[in-house]
PDB file of N, CA and C in Angstrom:
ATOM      1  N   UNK A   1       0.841  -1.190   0.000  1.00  0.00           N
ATOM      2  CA  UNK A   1       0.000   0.000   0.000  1.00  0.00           C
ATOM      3  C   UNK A   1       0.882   1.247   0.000  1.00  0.00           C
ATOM      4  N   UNK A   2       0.750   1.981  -0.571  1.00  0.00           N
ATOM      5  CA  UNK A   2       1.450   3.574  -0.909  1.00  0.00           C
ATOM      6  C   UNK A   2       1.123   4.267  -0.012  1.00  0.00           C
ATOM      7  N   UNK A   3       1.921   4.896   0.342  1.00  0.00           N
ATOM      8  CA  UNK A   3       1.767   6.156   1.269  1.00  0.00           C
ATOM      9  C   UNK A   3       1.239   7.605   0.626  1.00  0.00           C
ATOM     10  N   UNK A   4       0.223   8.222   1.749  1.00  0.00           N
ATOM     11  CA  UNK A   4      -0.536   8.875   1.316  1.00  0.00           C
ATOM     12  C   UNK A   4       0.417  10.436   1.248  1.00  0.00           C
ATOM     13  N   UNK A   5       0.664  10.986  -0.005  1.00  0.00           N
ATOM     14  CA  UNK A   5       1.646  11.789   0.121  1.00  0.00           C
ATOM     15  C   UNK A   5       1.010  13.525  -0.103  1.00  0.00           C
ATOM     16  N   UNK A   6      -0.642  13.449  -0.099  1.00  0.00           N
ATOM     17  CA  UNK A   6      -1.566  14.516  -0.287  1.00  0.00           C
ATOM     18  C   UNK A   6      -1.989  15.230   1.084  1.00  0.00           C
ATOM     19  N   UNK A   7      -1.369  14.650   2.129  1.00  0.00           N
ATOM     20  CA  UNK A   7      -1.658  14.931   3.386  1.00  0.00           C
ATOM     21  C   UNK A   7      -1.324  16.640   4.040  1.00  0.00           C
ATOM     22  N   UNK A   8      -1.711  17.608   2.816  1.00  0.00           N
ATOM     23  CA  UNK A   8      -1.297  19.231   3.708  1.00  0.00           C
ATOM     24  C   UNK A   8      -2.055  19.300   4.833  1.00  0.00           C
ATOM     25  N   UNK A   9      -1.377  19.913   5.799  1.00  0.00           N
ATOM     26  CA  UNK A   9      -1.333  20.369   7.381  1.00  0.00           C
ATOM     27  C   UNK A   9      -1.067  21.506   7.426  1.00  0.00           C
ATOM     28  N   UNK A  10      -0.694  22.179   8.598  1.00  0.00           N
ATOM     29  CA  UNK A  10      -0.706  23.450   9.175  1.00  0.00           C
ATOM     30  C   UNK A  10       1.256  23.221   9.207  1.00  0.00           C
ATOM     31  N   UNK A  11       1.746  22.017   8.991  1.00  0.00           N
ATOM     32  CA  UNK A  11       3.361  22.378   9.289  1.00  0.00           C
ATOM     33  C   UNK A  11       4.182  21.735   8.146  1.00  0.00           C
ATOM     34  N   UNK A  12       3.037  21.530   6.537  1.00  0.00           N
ATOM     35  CA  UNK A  12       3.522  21.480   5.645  1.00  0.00           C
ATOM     36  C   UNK A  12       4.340  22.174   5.004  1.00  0.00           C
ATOM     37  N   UNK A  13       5.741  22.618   4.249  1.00  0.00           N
ATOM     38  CA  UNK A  13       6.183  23.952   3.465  1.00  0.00           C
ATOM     39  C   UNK A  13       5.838  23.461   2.186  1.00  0.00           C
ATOM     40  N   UNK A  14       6.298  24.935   1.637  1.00  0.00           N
ATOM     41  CA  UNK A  14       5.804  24.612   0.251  1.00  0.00           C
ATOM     42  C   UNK A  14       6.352  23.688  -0.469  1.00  0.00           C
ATOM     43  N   UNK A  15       8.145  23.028  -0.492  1.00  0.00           N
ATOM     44  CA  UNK A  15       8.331  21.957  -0.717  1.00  0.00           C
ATOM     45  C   UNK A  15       7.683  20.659  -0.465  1.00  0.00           C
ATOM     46  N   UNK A  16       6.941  20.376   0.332  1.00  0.00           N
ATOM     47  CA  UNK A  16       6.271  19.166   0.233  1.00  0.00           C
ATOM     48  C   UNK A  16       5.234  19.078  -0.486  1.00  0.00           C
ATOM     49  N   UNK A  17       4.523  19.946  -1.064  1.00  0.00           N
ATOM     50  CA  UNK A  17       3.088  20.152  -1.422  1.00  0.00           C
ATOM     51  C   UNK A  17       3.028  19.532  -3.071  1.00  0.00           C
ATOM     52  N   UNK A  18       2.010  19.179  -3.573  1.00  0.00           N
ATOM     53  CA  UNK A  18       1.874  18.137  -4.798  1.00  0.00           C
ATOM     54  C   UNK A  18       2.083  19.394  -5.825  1.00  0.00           C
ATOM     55  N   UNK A  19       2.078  19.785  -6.697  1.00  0.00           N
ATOM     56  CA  UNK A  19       2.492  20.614  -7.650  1.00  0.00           C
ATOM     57  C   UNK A  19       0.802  20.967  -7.887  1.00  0.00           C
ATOM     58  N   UNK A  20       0.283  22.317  -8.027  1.00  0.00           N
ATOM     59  CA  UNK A  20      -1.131  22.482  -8.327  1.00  0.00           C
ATOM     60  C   UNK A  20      -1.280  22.569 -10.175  1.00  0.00           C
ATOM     61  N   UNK A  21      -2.947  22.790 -10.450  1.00  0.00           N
ATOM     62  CA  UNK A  21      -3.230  22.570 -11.342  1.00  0.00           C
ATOM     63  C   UNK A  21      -2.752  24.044 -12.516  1.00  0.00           C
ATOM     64  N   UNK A  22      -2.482  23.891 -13.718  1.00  0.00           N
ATOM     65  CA  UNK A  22      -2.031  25.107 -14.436  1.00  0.00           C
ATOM     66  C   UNK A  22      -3.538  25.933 -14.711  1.00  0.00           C
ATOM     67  N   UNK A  23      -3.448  27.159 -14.564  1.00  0.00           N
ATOM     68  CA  UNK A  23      -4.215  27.981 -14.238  1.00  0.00           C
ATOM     69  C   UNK A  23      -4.254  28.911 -15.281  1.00  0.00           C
ATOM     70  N   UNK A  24      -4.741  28.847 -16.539  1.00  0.00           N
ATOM     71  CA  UNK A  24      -5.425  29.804 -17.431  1.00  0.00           C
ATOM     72  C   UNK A  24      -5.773  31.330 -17.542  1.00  0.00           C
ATOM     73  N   UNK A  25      -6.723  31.889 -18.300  1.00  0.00           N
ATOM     74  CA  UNK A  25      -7.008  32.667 -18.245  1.00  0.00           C
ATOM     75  C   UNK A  25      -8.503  32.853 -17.200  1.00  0.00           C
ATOM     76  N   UNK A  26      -9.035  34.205 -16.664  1.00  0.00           N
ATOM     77  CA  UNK A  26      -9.808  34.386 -16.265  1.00  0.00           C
ATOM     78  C   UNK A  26     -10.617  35.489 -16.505  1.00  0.00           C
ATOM     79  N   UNK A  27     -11.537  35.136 -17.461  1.00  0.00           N
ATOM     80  CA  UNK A  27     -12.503  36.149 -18.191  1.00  0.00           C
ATOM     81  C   UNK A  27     -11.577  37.184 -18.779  1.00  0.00           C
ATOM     82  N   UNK A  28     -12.108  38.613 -18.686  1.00  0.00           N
ATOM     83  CA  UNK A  28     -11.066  39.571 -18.785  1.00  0.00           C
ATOM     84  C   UNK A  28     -11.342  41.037 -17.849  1.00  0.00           C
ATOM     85  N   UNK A  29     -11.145  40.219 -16.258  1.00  0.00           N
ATOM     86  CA  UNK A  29     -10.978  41.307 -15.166  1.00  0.00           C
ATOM     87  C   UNK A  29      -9.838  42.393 -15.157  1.00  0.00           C
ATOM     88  N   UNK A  30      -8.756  41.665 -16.338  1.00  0.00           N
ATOM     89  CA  UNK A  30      -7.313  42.827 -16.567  1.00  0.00           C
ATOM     90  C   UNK A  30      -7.523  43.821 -17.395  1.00  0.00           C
ATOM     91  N   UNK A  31      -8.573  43.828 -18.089  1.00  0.00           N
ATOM     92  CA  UNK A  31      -8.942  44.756 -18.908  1.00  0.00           C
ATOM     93  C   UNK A  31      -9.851  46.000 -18.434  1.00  0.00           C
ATOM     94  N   UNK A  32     -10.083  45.504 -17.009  1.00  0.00           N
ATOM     95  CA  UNK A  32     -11.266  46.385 -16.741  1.00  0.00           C
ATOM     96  C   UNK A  32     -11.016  46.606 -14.858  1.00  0.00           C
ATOM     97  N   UNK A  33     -10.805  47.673 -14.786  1.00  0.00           N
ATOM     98  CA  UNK A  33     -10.399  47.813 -13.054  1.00  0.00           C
ATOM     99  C   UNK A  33     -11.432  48.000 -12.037  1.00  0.00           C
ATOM    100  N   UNK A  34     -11.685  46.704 -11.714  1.00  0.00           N
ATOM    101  CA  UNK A  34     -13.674  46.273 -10.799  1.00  0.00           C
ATOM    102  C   UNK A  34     -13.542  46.704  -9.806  1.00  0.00           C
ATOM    103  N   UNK A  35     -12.206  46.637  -9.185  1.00  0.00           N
ATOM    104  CA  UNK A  35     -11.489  46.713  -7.813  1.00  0.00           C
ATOM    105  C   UNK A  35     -12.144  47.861  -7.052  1.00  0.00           C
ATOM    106  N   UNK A  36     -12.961  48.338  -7.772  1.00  0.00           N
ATOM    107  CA  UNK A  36     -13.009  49.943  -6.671  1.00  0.00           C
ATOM    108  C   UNK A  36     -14.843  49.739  -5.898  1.00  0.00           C
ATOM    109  N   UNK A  37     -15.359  48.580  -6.485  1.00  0.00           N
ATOM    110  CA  UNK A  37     -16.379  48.546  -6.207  1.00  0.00           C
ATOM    111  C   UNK A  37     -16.661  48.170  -4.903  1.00  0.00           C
ATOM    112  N   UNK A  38     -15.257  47.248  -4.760  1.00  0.00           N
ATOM    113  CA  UNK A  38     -15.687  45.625  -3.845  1.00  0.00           C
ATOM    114  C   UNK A  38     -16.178  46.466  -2.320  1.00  0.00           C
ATOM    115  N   UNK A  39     -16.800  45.401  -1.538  1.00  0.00           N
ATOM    116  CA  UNK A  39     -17.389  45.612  -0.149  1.00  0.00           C
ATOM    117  C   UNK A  39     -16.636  45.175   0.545  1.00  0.00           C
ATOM    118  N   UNK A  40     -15.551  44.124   0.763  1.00  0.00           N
ATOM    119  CA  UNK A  40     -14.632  43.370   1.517  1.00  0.00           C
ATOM    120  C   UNK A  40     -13.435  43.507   1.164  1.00  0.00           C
ATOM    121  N   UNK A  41     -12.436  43.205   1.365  1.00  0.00           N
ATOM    122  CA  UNK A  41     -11.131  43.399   0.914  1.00  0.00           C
ATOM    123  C   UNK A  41     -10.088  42.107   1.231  1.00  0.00           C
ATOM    124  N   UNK A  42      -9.597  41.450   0.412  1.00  0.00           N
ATOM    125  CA  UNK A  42      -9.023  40.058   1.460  1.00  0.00           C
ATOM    126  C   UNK A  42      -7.324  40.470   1.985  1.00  0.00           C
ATOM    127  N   UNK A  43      -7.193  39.767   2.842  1.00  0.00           N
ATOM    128  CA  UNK A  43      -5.907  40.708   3.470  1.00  0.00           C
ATOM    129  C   UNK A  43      -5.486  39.039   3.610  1.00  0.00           C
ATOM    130  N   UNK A  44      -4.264  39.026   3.377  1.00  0.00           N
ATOM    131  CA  UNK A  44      -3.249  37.742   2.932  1.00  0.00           C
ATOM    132  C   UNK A  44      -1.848  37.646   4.122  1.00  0.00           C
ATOM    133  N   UNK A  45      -1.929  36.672   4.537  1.00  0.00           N
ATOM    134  CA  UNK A  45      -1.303  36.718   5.801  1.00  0.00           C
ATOM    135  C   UNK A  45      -0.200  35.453   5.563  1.00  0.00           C
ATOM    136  N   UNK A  46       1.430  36.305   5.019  1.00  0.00           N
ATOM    137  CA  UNK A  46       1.957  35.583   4.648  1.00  0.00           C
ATOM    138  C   UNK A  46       2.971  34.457   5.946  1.00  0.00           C
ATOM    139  N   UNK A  47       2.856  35.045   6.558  1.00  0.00           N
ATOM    140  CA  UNK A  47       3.239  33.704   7.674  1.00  0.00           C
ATOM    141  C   UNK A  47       1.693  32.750   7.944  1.00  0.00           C
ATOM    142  N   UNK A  48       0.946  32.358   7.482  1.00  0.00           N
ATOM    143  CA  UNK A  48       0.263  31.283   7.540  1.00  0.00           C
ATOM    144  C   UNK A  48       0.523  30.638   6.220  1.00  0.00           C
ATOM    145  N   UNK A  49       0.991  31.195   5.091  1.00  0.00           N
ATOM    146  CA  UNK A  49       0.263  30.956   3.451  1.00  0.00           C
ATOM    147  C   UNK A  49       1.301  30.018   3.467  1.00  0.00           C
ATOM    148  N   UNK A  50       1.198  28.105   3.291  1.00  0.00           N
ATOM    149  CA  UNK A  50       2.195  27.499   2.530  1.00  0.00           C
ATOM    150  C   UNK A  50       2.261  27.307   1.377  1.00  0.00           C
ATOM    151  N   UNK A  51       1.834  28.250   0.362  1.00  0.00           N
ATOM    152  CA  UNK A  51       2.129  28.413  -1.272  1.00  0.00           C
ATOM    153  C   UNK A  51       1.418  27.173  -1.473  1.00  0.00           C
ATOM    154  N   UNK A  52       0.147  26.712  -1.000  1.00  0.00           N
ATOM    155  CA  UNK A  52      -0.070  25.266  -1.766  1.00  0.00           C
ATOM    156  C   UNK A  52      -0.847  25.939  -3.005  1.00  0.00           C
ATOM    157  N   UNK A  53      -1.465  26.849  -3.576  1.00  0.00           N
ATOM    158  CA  UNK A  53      -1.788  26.938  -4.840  1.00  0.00           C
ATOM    159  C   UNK A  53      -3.467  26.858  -4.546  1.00  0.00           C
ATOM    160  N   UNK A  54      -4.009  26.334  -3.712  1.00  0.00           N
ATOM    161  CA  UNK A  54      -5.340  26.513  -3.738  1.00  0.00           C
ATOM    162  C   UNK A  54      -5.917  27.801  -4.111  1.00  0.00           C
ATOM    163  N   UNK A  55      -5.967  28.750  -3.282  1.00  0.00           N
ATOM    164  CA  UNK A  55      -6.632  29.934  -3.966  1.00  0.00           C
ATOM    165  C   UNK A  55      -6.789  30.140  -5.291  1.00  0.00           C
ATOM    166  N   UNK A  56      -5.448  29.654  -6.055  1.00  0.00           N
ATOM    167  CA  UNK A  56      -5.106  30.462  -7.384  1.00  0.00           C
ATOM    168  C   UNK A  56      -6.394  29.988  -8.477  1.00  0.00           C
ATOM    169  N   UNK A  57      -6.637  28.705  -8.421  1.00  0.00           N
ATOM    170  CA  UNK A  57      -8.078  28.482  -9.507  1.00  0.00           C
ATOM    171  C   UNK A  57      -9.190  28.965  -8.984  1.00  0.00           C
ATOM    172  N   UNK A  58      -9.211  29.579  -7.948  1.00  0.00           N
ATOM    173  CA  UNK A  58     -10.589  29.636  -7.628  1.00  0.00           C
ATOM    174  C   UNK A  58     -10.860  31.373  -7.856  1.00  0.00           C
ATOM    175  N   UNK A  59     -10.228  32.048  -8.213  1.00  0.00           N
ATOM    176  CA  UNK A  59     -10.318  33.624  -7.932  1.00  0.00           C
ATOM    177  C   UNK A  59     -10.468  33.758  -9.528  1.00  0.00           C
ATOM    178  N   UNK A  60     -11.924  33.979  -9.121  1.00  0.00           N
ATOM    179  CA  UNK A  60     -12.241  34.460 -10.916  1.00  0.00           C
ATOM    180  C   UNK A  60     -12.192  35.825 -11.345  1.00  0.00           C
ATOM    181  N   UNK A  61     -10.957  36.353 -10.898  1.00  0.00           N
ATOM    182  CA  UNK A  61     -10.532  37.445 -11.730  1.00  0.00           C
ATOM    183  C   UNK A  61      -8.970  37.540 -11.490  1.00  0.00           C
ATOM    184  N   UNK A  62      -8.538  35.925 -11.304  1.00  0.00           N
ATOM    185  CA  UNK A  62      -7.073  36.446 -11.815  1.00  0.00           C
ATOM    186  C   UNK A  62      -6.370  37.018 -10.785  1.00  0.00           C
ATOM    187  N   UNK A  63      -6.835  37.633  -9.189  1.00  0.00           N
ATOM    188  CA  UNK A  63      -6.378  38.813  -8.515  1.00  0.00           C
ATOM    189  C   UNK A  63      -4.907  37.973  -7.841  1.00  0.00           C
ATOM    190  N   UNK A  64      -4.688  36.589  -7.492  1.00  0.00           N
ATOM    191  CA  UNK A  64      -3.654  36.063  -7.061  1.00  0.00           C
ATOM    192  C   UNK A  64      -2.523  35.806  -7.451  1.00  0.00           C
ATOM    193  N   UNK A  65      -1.476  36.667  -7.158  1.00  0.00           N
ATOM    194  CA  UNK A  65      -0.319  36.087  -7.945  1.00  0.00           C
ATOM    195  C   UNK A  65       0.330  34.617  -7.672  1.00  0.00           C
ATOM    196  N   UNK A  66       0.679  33.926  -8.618  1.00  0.00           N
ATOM    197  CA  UNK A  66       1.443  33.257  -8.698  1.00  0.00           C
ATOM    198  C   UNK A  66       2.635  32.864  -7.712  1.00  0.00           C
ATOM    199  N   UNK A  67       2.741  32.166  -6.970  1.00  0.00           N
ATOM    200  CA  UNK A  67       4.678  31.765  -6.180  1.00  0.00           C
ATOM    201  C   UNK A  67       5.718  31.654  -7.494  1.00  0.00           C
ATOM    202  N   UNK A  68       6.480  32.360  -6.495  1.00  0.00           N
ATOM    203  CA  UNK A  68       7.774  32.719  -7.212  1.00  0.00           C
ATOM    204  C   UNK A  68       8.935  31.494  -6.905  1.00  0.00           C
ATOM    205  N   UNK A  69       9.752  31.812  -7.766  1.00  0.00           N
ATOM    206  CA  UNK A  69      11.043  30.354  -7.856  1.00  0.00           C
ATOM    207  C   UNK A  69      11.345  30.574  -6.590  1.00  0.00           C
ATOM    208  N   UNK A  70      11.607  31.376  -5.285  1.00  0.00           N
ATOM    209  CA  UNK A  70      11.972  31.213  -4.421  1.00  0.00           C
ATOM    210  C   UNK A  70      10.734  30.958  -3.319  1.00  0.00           C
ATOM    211  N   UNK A  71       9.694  31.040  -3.764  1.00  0.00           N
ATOM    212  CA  UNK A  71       8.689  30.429  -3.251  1.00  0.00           C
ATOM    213  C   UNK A  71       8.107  31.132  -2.178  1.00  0.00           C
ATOM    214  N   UNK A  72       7.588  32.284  -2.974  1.00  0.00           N
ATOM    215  CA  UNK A  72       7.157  33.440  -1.715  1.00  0.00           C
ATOM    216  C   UNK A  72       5.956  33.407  -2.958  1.00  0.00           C
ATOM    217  N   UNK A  73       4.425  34.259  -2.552  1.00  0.00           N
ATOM    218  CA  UNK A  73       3.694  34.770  -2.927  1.00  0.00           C
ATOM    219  C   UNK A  73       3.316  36.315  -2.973  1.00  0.00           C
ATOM    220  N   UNK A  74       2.957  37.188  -3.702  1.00  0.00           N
ATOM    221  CA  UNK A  74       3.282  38.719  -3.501  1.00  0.00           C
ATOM    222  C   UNK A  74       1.653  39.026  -2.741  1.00  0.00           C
ATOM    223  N   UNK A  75       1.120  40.307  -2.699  1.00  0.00           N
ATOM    224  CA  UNK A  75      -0.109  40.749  -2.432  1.00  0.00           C
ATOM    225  C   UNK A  75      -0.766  40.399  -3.511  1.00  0.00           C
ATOM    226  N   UNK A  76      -2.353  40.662  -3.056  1.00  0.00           N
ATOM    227  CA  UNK A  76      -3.677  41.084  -4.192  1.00  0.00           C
ATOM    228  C   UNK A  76      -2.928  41.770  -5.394  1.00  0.00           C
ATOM    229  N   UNK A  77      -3.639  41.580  -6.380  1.00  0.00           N
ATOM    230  CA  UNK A  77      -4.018  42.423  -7.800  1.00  0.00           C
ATOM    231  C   UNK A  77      -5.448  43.583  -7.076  1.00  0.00           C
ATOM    232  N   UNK A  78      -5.504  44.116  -6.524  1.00  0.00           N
ATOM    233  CA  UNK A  78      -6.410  44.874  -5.710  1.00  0.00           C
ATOM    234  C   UNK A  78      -7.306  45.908  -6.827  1.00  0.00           C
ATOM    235  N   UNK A  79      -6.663  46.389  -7.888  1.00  0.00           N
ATOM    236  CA  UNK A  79      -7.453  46.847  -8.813  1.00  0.00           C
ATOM    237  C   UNK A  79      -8.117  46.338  -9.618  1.00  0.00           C
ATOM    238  N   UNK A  80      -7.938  44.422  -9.461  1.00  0.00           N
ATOM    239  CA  UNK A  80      -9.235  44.189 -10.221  1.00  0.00           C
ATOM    240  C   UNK A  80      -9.752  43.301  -8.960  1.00  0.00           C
ATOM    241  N   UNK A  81      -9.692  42.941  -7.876  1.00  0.00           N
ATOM    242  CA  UNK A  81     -10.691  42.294  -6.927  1.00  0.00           C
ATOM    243  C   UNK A  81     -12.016  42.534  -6.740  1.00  0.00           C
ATOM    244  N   UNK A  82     -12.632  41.567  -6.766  1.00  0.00           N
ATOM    245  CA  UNK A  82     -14.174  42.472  -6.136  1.00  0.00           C
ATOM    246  C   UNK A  82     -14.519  42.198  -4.981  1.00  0.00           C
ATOM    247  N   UNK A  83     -13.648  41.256  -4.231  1.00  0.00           N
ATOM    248  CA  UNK A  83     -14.235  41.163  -2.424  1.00  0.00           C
ATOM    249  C   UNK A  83     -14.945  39.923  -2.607  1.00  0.00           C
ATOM    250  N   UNK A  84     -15.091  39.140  -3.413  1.00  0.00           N
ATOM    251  CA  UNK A  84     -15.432  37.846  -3.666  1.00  0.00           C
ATOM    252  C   UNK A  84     -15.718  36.822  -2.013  1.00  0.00           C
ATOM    253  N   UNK A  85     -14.229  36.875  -1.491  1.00  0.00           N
ATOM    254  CA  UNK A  85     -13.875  35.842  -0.498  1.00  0.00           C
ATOM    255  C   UNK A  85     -13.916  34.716  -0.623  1.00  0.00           C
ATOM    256  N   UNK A  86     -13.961  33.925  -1.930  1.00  0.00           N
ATOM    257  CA  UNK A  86     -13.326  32.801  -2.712  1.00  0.00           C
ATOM    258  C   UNK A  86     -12.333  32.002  -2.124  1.00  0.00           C
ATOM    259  N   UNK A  87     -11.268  33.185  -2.385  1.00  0.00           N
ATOM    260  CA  UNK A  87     -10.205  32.679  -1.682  1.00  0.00           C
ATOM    261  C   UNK A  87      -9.812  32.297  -0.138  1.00  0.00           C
ATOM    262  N   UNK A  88     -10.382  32.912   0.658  1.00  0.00           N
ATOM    263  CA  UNK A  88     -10.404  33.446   1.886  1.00  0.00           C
ATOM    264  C   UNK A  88     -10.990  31.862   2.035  1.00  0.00           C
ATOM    265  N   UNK A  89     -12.205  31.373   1.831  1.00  0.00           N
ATOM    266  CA  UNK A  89     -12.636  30.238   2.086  1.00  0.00           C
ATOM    267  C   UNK A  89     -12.423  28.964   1.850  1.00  0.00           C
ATOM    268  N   UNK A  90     -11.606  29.111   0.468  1.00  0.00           N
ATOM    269  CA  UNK A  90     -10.756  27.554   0.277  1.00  0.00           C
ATOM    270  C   UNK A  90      -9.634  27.166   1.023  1.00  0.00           C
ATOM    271  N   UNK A  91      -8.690  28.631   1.591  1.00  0.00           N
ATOM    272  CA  UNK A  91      -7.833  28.385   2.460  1.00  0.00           C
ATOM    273  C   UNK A  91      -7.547  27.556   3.417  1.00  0.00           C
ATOM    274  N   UNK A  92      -7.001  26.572   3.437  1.00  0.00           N
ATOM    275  CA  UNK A  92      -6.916  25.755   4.840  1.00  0.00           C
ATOM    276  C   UNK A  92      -6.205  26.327   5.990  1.00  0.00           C
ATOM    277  N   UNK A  93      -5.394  27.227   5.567  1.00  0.00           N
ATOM    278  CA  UNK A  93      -4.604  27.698   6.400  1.00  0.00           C
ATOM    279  C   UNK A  93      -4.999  28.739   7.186  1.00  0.00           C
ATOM    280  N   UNK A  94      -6.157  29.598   6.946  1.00  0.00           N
ATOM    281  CA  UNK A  94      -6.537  30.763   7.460  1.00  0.00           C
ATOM    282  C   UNK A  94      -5.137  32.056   6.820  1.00  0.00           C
ATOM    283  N   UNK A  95      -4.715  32.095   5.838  1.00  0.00           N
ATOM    284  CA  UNK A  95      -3.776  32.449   5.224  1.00  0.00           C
ATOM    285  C   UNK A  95      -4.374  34.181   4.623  1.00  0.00           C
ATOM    286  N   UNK A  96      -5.706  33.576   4.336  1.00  0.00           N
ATOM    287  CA  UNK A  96      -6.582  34.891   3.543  1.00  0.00           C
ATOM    288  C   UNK A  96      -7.552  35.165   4.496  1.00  0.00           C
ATOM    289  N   UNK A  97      -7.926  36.519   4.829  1.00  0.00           N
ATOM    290  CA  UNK A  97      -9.106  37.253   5.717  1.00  0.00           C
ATOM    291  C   UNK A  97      -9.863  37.973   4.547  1.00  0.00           C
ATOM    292  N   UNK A  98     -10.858  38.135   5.106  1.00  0.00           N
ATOM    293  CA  UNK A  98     -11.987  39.425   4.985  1.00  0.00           C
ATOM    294  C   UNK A  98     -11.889  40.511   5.569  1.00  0.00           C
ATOM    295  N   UNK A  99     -11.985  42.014   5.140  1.00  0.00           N
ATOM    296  CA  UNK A  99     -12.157  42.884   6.161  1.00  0.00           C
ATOM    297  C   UNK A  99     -12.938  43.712   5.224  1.00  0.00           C
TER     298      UNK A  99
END
């Protein structure tokens, strides 16, 4: 029997984590700056975030950047967010807030 190697936790790093899915385009929120509308704002809390990639398919406008080769994540795309909280909720980590 194989060992279960999908097991993220709270003391996973981003080296252990399965490689996430490649992530496309999303409508065209870059073309158009929504950001000023939103009611919530998600605030990203990089000592919880282990770069596992969840958020990134789920934010349908694109607002998440990408991890970098050294394996940090930057802020929001904030000019096109709309306060969704998408992200905020797939998080396992409590990584993303609402305010």
């Amino acid at each position: 029997m194989s060992e279960n190697k999908c097991n993220i936790n709270a003391k996973s790093t981003w080296k252990e984590l399965t490689p996430g899915g490649t992530i496309y385009d999303a409508a065209n929120s870059e073309e158009f700056h929504t950001g000023d509308w939103r009611s919530k704002k998600p605030v990203f809390h990089a000592d919880k975030c282990k770069q596992c990639g969840l958020c990134l398919p789920v934010c349908p406008d694109s607002c998440i950047p990408i991890v970098d080769e050294a394996g940090n994540r930057g802020d929001f795309k904030f000019d096109f967010c709309k306060g969704c909280g998408v992200c905020a909720k797939v998080c396992p980590f409590g990584a993303i807030t609402m305010e």
